[in-house]
N, C-alpha and C. Protein backbone atom coordinates (compact mmCIF):
# COMPACT_ATOMS: atom_id res chain seq x y z
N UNK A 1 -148.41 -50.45 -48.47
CA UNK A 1 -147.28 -50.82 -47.66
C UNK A 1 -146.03 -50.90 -48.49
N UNK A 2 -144.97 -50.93 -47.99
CA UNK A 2 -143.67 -50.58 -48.70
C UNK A 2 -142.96 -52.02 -48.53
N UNK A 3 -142.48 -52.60 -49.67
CA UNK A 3 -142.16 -53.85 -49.76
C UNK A 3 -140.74 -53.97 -48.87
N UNK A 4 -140.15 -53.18 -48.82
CA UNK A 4 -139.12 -53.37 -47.24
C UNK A 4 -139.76 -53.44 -46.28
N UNK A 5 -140.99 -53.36 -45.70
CA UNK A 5 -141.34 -53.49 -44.59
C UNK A 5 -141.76 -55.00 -44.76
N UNK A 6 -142.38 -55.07 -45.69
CA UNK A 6 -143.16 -56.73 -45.70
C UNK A 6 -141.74 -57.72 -45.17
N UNK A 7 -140.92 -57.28 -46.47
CA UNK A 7 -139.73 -58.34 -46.42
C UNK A 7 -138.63 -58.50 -45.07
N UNK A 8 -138.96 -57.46 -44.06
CA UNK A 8 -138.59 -57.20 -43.40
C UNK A 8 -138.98 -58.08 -42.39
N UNK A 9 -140.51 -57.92 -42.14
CA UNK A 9 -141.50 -58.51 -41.21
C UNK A 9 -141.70 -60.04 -41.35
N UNK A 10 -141.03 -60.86 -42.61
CA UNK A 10 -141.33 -61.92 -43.12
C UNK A 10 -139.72 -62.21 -42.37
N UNK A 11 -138.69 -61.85 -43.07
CA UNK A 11 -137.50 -61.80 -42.00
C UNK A 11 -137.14 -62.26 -40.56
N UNK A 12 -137.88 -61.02 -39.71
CA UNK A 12 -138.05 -61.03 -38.72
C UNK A 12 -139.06 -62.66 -38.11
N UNK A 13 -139.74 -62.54 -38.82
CA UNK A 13 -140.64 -64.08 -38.41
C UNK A 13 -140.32 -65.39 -38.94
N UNK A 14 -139.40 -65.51 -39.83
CA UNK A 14 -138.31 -66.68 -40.28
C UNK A 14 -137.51 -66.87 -39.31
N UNK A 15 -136.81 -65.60 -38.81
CA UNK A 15 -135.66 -65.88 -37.62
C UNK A 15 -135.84 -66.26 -36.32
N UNK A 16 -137.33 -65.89 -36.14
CA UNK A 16 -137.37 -66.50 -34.99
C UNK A 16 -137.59 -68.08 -35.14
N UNK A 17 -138.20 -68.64 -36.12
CA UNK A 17 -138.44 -70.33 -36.59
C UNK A 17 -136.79 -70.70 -36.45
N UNK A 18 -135.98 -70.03 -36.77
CA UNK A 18 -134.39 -71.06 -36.83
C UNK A 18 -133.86 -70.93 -35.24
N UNK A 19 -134.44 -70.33 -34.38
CA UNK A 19 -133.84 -70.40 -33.07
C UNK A 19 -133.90 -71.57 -32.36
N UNK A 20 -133.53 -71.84 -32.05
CA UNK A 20 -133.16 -73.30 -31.15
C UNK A 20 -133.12 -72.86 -29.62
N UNK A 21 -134.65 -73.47 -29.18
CA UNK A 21 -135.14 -74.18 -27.83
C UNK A 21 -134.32 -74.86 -27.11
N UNK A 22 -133.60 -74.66 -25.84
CA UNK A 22 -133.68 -75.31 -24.42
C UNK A 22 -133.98 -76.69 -24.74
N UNK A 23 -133.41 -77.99 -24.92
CA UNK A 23 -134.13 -78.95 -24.44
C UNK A 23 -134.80 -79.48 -22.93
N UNK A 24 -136.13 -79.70 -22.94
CA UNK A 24 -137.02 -79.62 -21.86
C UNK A 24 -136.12 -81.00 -20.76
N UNK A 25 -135.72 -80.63 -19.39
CA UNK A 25 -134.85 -81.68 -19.07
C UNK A 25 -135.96 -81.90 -17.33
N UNK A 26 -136.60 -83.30 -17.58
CA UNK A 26 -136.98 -83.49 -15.99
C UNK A 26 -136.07 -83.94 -15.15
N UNK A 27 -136.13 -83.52 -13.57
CA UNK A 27 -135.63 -83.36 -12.70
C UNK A 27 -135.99 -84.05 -11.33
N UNK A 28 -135.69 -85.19 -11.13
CA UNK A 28 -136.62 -86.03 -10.33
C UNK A 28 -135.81 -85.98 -8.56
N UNK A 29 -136.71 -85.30 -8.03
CA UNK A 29 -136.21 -85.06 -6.19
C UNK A 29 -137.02 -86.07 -5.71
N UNK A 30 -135.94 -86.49 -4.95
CA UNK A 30 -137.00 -87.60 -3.75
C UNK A 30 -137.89 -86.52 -2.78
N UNK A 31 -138.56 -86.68 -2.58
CA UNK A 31 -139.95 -86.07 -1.38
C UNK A 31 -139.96 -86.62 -0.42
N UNK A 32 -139.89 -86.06 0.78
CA UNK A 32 -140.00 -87.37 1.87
C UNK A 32 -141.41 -87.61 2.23
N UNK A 33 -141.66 -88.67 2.29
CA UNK A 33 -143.25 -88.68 2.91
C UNK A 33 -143.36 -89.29 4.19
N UNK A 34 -144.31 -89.37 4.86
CA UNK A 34 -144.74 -89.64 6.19
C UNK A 34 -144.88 -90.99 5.60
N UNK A 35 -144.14 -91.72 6.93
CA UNK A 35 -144.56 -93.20 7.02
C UNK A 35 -145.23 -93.85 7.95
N UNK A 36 -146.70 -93.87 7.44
CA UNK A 36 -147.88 -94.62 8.39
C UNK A 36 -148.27 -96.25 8.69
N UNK A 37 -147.08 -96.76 8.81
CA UNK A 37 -146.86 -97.80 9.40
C UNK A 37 -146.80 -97.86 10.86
N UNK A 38 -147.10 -99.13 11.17
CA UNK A 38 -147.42 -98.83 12.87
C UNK A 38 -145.91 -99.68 13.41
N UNK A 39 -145.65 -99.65 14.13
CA UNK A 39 -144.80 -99.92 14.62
C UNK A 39 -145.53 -101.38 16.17
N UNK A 40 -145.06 -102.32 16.16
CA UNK A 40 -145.59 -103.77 16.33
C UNK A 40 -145.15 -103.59 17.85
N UNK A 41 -145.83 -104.14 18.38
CA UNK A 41 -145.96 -104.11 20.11
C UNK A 41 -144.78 -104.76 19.92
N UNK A 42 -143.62 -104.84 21.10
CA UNK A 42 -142.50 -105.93 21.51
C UNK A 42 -143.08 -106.50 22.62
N UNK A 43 -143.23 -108.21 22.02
CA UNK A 43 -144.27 -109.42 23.05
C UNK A 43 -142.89 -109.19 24.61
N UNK A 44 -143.46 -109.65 25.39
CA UNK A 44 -143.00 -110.01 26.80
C UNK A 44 -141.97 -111.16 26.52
N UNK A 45 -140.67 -111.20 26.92
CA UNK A 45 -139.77 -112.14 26.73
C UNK A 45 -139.84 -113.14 28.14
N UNK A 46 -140.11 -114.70 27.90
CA UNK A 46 -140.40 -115.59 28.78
C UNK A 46 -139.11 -115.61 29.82
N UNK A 47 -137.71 -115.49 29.91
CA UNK A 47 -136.57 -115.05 30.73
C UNK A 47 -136.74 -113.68 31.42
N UNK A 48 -137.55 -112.56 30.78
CA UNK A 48 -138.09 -111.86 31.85
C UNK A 48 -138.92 -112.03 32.75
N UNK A 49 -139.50 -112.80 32.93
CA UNK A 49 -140.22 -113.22 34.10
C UNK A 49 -140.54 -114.20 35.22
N UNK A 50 -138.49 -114.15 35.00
CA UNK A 50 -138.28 -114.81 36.61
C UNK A 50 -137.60 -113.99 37.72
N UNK A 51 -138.02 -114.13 38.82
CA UNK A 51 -137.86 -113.19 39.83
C UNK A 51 -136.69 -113.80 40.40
N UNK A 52 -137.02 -115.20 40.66
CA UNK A 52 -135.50 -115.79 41.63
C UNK A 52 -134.58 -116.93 40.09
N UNK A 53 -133.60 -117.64 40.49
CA UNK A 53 -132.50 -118.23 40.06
C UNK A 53 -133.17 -119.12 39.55
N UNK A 54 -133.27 -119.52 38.04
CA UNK A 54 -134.42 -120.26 37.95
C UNK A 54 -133.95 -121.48 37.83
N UNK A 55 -133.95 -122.76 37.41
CA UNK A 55 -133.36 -123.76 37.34
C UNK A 55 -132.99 -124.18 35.97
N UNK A 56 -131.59 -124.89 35.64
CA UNK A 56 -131.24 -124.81 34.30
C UNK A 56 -132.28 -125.37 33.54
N UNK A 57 -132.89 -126.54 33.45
CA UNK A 57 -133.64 -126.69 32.56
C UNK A 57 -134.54 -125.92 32.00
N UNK A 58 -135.56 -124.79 33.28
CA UNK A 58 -136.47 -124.21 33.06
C UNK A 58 -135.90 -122.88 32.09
N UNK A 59 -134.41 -121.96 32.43
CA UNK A 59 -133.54 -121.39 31.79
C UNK A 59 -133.32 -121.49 29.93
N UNK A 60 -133.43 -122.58 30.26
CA UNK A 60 -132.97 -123.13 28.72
C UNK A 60 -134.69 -123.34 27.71
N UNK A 61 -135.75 -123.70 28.21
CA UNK A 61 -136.52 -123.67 27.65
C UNK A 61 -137.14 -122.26 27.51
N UNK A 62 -136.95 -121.66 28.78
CA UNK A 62 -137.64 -119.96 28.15
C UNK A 62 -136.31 -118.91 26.96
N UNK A 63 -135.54 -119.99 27.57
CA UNK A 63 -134.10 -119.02 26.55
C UNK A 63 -134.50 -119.91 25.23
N UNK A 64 -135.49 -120.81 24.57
CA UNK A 64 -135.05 -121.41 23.26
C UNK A 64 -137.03 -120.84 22.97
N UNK A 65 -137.73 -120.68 23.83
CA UNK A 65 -139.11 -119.95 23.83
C UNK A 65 -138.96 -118.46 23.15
N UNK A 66 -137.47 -117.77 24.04
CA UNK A 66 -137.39 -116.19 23.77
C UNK A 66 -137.08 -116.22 22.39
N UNK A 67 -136.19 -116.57 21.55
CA UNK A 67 -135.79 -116.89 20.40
C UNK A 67 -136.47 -116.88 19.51
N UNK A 68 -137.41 -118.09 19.66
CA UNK A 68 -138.86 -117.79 18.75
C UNK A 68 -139.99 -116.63 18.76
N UNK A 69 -139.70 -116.15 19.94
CA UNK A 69 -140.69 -115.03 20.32
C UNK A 69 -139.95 -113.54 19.26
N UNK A 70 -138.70 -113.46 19.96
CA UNK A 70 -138.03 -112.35 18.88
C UNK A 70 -137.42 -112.70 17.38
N UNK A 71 -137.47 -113.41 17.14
CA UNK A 71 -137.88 -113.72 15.73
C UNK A 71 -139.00 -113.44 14.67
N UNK A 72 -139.85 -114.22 15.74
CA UNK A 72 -141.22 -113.52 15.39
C UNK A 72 -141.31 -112.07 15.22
N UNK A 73 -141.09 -111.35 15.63
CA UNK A 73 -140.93 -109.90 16.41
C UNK A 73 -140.69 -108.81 15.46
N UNK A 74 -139.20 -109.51 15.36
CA UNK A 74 -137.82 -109.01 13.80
C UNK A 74 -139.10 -109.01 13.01
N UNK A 75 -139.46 -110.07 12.01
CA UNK A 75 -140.19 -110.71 11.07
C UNK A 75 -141.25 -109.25 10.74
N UNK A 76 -141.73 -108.98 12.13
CA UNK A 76 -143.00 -107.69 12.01
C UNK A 76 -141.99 -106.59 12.06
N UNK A 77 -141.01 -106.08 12.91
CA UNK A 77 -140.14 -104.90 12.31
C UNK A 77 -139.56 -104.85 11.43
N UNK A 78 -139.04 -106.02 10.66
CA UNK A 78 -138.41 -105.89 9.26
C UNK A 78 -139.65 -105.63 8.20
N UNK A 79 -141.33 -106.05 8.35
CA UNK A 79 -142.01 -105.87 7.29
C UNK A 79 -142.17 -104.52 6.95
N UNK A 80 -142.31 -103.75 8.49
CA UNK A 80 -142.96 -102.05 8.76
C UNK A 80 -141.27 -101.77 8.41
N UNK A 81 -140.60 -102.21 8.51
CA UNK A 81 -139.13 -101.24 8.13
C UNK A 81 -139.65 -100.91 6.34
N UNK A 82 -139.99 -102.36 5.55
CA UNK A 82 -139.71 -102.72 4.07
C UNK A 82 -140.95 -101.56 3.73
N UNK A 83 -141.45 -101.71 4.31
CA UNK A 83 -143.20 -100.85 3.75
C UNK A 83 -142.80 -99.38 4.05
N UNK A 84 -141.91 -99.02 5.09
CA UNK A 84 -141.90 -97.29 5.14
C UNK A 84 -140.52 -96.94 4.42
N UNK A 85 -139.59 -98.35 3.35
CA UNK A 85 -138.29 -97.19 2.61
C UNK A 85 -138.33 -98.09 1.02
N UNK A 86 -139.97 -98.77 1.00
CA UNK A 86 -140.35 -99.21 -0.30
C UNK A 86 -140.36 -97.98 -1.10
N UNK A 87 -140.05 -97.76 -2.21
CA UNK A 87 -140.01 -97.07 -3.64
C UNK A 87 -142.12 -96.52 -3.62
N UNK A 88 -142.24 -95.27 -3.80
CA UNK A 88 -143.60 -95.04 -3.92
C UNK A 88 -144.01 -94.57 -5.74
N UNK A 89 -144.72 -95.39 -5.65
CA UNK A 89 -144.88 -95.43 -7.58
C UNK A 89 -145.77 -94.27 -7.55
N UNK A 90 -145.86 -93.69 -8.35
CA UNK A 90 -146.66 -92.35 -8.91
C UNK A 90 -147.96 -92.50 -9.31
């Protein structure tokens, strides 16, 4: 073999060692995923279920009954809200 070729080929394979790589850069996309949370019956509100004029007192206790009822209610749609836009760990 002819010592220009060696020195050549030794050359050629040095230069590629001094090239400088791309640093490798991750790229993080949100994914959407399906959210299998159920969605919570809405209970019967006690002011819906008067037919005639009801009397104030009776008014006021299903109106301070309904309150607690949709509260309650919120409480289960705010959990299924928190559980389907919670962060999903890997």
């Amino acid at each position: 073999m002819r010592p220009t070729f060696i020195v050549s080929a030794i050359a050629a394979l040095l230069a590629g060692c001094g090239a400088t790589m791309p640093a490798a850069t991750i790229t993080r996309v949100p994914i959407p995923v399906q959210c299998k949370e159920t969605v919570p019956d809405r209970p019967t509100m006690p002011t819906e279920q008067f037919h005639a004029k009801p009397k104030t007192d009776e008014l006021l206790k299903s109106s301070l009954a309904e309150n607690e009822r949709r509260e309650g209610y919120e409480v289960k749609l705010r959990t299924a809200l928190e559980a389907c836009t919670a962060p999903i760990q890997p």
